[in-house]
C-alpha atoms as a PDB file:
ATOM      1  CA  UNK A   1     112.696-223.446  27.392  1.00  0.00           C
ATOM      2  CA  UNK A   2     114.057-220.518  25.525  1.00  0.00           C
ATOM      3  CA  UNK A   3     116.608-219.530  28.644  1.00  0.00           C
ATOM      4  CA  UNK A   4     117.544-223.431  29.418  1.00  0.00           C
ATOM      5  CA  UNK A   5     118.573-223.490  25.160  1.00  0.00           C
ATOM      6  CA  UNK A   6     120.267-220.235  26.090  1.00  0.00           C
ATOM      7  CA  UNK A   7     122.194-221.559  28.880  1.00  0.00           C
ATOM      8  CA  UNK A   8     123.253-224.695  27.057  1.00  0.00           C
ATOM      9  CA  UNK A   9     124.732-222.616  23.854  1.00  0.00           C
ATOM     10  CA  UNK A  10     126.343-220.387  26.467  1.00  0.00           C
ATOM     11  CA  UNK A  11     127.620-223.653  28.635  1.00  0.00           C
ATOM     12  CA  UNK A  12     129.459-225.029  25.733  1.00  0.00           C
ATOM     13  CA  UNK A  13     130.862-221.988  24.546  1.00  0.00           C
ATOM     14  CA  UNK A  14     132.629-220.818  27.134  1.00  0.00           C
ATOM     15  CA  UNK A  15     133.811-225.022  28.010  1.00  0.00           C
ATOM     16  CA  UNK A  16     137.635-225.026  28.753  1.00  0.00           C
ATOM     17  CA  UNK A  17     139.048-226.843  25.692  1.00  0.00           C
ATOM     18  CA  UNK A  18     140.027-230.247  27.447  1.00  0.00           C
ATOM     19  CA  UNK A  19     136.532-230.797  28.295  1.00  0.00           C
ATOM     20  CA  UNK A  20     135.304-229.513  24.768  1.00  0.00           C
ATOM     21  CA  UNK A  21     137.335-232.636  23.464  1.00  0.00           C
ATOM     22  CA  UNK A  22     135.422-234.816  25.425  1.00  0.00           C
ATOM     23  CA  UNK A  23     132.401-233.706  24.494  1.00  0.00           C
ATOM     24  CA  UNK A  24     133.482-234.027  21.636  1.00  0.00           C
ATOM     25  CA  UNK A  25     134.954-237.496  21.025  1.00  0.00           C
ATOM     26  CA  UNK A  26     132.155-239.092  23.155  1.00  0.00           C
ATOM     27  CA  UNK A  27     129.411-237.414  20.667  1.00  0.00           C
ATOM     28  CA  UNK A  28     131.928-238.913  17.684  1.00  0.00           C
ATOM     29  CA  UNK A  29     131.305-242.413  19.832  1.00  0.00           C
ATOM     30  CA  UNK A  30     127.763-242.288  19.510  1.00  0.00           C
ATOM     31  CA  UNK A  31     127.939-241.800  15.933  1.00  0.00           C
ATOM     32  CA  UNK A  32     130.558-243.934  15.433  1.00  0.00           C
ATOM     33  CA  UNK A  33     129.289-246.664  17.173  1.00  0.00           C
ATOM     34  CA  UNK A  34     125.900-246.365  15.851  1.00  0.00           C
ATOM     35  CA  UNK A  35     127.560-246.752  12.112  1.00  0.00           C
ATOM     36  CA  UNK A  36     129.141-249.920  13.136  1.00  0.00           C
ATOM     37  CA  UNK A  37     132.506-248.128  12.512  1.00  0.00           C
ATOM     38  CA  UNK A  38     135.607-249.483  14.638  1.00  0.00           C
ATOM     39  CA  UNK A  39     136.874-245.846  15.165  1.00  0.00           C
ATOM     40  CA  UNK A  40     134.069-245.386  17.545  1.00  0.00           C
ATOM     41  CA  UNK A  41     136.911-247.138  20.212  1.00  0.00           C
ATOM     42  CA  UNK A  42     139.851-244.834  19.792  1.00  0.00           C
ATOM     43  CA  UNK A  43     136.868-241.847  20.025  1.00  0.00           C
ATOM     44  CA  UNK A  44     136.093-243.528  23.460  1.00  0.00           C
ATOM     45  CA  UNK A  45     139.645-244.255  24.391  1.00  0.00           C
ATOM     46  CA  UNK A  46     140.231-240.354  23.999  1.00  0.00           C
ATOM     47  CA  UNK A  47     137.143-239.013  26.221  1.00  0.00           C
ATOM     48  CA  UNK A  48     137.551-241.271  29.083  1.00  0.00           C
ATOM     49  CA  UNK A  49     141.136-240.336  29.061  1.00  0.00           C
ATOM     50  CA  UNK A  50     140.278-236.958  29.316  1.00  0.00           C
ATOM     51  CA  UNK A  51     137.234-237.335  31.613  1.00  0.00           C
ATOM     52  CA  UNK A  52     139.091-239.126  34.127  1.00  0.00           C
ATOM     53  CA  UNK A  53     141.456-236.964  34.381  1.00  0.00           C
ATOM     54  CA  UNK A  54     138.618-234.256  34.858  1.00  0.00           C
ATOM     55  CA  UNK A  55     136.585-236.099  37.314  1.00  0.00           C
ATOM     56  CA  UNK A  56     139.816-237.116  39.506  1.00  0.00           C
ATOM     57  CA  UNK A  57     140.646-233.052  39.676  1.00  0.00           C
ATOM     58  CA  UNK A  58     137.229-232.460  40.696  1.00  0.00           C
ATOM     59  CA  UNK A  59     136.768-235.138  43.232  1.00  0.00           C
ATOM     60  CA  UNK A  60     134.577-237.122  41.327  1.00  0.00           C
ATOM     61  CA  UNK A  61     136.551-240.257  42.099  1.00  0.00           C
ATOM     62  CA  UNK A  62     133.773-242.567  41.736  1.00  0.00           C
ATOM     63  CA  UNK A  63     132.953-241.132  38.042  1.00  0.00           C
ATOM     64  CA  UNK A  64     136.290-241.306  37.774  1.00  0.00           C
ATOM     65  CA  UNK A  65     136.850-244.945  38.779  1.00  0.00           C
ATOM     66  CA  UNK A  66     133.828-245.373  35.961  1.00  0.00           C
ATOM     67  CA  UNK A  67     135.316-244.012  33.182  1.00  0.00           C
ATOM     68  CA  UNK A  68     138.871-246.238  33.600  1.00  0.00           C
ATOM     69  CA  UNK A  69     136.112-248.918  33.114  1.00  0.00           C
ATOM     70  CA  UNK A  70     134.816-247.113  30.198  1.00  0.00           C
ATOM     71  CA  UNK A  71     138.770-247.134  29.030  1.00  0.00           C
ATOM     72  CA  UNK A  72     139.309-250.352  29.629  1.00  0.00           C
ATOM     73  CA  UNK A  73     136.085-251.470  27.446  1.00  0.00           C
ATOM     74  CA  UNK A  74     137.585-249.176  24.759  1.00  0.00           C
ATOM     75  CA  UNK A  75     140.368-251.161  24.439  1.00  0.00           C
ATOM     76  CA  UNK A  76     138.772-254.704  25.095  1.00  0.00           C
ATOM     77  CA  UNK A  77     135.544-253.427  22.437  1.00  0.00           C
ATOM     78  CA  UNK A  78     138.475-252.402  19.597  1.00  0.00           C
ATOM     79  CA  UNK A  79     139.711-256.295  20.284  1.00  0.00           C
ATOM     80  CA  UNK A  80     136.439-257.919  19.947  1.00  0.00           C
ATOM     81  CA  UNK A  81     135.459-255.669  16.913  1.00  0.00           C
ATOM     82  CA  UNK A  82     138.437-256.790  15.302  1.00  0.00           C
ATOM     83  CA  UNK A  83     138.386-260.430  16.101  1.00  0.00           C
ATOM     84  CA  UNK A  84     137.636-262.253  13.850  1.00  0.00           C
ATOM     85  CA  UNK A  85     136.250-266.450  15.089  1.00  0.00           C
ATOM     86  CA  UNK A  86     136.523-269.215  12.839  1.00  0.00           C
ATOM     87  CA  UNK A  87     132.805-269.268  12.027  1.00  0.00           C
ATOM     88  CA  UNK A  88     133.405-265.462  11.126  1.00  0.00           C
ATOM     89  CA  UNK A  89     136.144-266.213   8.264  1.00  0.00           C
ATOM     90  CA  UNK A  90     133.981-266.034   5.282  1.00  0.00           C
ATOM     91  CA  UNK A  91     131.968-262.924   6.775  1.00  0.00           C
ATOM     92  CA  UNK A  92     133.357-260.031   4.442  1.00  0.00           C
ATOM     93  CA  UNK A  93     130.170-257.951   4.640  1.00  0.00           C
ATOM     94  CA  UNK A  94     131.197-255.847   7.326  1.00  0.00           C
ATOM     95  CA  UNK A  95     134.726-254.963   6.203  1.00  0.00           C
ATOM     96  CA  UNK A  96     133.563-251.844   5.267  1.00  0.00           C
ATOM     97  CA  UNK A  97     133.297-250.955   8.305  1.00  0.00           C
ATOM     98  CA  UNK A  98     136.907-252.484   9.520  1.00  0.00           C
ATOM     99  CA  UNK A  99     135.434-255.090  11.829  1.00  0.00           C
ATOM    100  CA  UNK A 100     134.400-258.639  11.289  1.00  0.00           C
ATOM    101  CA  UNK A 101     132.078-258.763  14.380  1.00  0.00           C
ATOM    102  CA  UNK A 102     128.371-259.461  13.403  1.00  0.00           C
ATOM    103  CA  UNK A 103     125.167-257.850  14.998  1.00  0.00           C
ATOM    104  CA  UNK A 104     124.074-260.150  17.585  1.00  0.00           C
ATOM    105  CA  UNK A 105     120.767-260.118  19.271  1.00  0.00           C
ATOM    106  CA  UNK A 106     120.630-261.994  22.748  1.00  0.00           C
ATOM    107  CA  UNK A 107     117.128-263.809  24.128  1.00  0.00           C
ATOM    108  CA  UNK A 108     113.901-261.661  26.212  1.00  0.00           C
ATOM    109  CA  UNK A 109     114.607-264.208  28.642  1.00  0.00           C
ATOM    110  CA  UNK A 110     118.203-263.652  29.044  1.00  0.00           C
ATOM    111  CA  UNK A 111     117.777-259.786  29.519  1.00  0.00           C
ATOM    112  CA  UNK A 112     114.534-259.827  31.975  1.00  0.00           C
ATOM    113  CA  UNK A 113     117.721-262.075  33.945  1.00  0.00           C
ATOM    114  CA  UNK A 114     119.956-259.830  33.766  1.00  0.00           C
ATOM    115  CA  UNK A 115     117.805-257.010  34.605  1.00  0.00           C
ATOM    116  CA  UNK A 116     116.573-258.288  37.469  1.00  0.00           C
ATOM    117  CA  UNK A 117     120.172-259.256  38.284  1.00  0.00           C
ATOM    118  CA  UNK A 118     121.274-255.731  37.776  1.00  0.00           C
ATOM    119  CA  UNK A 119     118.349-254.179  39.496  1.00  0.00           C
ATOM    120  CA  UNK A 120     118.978-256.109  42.707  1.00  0.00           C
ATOM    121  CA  UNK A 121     122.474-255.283  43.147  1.00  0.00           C
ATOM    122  CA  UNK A 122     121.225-250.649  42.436  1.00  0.00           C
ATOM    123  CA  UNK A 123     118.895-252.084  45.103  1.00  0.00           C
ATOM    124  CA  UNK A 124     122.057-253.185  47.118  1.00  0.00           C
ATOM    125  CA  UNK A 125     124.897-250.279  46.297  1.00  0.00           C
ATOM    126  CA  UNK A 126     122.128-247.543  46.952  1.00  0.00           C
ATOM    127  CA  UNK A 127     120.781-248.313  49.780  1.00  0.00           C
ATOM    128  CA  UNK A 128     124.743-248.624  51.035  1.00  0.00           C
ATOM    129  CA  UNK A 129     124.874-245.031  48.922  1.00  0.00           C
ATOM    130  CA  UNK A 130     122.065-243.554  50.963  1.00  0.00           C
ATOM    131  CA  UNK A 131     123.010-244.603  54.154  1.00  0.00           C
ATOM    132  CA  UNK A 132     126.816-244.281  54.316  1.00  0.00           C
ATOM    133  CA  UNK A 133     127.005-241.132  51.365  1.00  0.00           C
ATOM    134  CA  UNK A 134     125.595-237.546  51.284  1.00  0.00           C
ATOM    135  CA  UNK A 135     124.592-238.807  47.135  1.00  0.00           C
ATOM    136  CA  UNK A 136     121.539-237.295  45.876  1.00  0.00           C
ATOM    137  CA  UNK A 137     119.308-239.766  44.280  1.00  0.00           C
ATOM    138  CA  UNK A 138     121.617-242.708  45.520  1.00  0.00           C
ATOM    139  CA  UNK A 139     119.191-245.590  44.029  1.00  0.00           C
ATOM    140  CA  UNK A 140     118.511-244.164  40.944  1.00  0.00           C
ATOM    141  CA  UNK A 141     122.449-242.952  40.286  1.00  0.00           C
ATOM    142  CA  UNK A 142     123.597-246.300  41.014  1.00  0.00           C
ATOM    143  CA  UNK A 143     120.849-247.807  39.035  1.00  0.00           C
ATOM    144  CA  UNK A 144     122.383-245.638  36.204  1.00  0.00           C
ATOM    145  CA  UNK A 145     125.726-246.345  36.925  1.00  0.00           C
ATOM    146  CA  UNK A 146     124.809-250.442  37.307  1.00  0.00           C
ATOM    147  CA  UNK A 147     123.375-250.290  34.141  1.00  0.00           C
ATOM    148  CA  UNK A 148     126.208-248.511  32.394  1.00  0.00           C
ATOM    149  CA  UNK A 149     128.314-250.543  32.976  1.00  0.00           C
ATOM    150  CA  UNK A 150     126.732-254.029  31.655  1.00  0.00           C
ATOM    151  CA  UNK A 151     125.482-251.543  28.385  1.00  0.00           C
ATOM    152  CA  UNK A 152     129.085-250.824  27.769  1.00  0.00           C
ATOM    153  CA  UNK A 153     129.863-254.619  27.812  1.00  0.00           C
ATOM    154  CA  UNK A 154     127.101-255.201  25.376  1.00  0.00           C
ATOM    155  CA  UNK A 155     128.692-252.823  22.681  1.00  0.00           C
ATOM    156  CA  UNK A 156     131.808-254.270  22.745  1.00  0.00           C
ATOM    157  CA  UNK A 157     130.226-257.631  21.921  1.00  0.00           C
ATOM    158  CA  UNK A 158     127.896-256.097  19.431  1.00  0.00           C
ATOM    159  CA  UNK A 159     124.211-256.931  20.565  1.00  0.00           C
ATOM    160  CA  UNK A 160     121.914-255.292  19.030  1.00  0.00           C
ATOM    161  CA  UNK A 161     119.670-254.665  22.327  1.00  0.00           C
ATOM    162  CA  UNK A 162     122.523-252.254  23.695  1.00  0.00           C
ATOM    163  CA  UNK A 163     120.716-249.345  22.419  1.00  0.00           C
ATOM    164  CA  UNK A 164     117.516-250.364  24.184  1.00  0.00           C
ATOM    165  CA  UNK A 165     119.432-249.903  28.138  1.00  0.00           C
ATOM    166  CA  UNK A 166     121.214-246.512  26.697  1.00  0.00           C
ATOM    167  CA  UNK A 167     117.765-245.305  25.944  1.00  0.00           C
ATOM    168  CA  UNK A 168     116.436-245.920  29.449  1.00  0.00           C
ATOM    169  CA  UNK A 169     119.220-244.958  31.042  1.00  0.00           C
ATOM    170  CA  UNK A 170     120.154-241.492  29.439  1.00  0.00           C
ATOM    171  CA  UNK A 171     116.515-241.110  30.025  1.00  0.00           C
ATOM    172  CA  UNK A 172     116.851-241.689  33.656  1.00  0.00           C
ATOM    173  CA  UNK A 173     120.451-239.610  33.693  1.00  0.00           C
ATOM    174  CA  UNK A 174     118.347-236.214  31.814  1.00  0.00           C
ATOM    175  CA  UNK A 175     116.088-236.162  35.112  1.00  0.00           C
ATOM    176  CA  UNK A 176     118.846-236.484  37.293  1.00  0.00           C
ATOM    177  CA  UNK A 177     120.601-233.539  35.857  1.00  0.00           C
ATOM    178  CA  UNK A 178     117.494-231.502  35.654  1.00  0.00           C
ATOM    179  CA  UNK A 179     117.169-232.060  38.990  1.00  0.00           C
ATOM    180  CA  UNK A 180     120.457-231.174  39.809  1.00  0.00           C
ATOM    181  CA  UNK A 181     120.332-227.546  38.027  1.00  0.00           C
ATOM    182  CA  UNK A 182     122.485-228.650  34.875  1.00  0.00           C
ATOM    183  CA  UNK A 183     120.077-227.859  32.110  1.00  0.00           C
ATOM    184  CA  UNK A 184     123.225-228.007  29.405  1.00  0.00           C
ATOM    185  CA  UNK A 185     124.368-231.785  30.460  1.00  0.00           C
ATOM    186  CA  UNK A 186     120.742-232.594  30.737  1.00  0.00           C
ATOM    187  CA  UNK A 187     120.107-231.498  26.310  1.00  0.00           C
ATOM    188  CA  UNK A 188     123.698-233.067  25.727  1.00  0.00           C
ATOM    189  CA  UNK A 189     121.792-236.761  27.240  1.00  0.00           C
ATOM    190  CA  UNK A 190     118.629-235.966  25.532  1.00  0.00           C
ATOM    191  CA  UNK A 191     120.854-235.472  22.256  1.00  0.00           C
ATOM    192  CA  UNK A 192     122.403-239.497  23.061  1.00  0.00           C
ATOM    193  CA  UNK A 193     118.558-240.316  23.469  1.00  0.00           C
ATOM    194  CA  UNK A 194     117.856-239.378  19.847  1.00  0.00           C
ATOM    195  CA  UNK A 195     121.375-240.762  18.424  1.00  0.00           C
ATOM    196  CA  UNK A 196     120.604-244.051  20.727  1.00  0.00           C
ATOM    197  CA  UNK A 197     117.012-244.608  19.357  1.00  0.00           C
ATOM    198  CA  UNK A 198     118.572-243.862  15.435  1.00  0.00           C
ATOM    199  CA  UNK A 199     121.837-246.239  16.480  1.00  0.00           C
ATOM    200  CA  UNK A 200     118.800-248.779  17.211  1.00  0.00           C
ATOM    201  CA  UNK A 201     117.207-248.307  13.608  1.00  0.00           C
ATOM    202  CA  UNK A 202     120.405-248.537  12.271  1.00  0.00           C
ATOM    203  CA  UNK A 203     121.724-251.961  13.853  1.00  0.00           C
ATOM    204  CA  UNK A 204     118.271-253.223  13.546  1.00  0.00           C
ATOM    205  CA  UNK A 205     118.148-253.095   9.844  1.00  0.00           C
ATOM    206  CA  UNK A 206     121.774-254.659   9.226  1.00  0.00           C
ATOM    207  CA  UNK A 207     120.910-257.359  11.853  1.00  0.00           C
ATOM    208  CA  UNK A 208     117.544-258.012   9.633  1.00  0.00           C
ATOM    209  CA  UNK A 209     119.375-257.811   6.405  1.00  0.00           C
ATOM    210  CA  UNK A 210     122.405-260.492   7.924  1.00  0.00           C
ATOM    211  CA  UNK A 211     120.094-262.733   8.944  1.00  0.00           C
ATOM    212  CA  UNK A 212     117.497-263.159   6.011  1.00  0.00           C
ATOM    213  CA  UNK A 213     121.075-263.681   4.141  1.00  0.00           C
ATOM    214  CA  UNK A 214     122.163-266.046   6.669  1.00  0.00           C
ATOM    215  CA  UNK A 215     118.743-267.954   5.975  1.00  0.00           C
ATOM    216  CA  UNK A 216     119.029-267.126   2.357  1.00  0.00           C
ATOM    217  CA  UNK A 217     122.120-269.248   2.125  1.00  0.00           C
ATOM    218  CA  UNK A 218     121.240-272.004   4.376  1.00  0.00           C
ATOM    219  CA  UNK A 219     118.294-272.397   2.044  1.00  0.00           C
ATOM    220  CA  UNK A 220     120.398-272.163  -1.129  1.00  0.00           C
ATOM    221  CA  UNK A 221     123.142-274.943   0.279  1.00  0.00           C
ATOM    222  CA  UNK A 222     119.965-277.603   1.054  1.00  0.00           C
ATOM    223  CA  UNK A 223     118.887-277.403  -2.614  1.00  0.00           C
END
């Protein structure tokens, strides 16, 4: 325990300052994101920038691929968080935060769909992973990578249960990396663990507090 801490301080020490950033911006994401603060999109904008730049150099051009996704959701999540819909107009809780988009939470039964859904096609891409690719862990890096990438979609439309997939998958991601001998990247995903499960608490409470004034007022306006 004591050497892996020791190897993760040294790690991000000696990190060449380009990747430091990124580290960087995607930790101020997290936090961001998890304060319901629009600036979490520009901190995105910057890492995947930066990261897919990295990955590309490194060969990583399937990461790489990823995080122009993760760019392109930057952009499309600062659009959504600043739309504003006509049912929205009188919504001036959240301009605190700069965005007029409201916590959302979708169904059980629309999730266990799209989890099934999503599991079926990791099923699909890592068995093609396995048999046609030297990956390591093919079904479970695709099942990451599957699940990523509908998470992402669900911050950018604010619902609340986002937090629930980034806890599973970071999860999933710190074996991988333990497995894979990189003890620093491995506590840097158990750190998004922790911020995921307080971003959770945090949405959870302002999605409580919107809605018993949402039923507040309905009550008020039938009086």
């Amino acid at each position: 325990m004591v050497e892996s801490l020791s190897a993760t301080v040294n790690y991000f020490a000696h990190l060449p300052l380009w990747e430091l950033l990124a580290v960087i911006s995607a930790l101020f994401y997290v936090v961001l994101a998890a304060k319901e603060n629009i600036w979490c999109w520009p901190a995105a904008l910057v890492s995947t920038i930066i990261y897919s730049v990295i990955f590309y150099d490194v060969y990583l051009w399937m990461d790489a691929l990823l995080q122009v996704y993760y760019l392109a959701m930057a952009i499309f999540g600062w659009y959504c968080w600043r739309h504003v819909s006509s049912s929205q107009n009188n919504a001036t809780n959240n301009s605190h935060t700069g965005t007029a988009l409201a916590i959302q939470s979708w169904s059980l039964f629309f999730h266990t769909k799209v989890v099934v859904l999503l599991t079926a096609c990791s099923l699909v891409i890592g068995w093609l992973m396995d048999n046609y690719t030297p990956t390591h862990f093919p079904y479970l890096d695709s099942a990451t990578t599957v699940f990523a990438v509908f998470a992402t979609y669900l911050v950018t439309k604010k619902v609340l249960e986002n937090w629930l997939y980034w806890i599973v998958i970071d999860f999933v991601s710190i074996y991988l990396y333990l497995e894979k001998g990189l003890q620093p990247t491995a506590v840097l995903f158990g750190l998004y663990v922790v911020m995921a499960m307080v971003g959770y608490a945090i949405w959870y409470s302002k999605y409580q507090k919107s809605h018993q004034q949402a039923s507040g007022n309905v009550a008020s306006a039938t009086e």
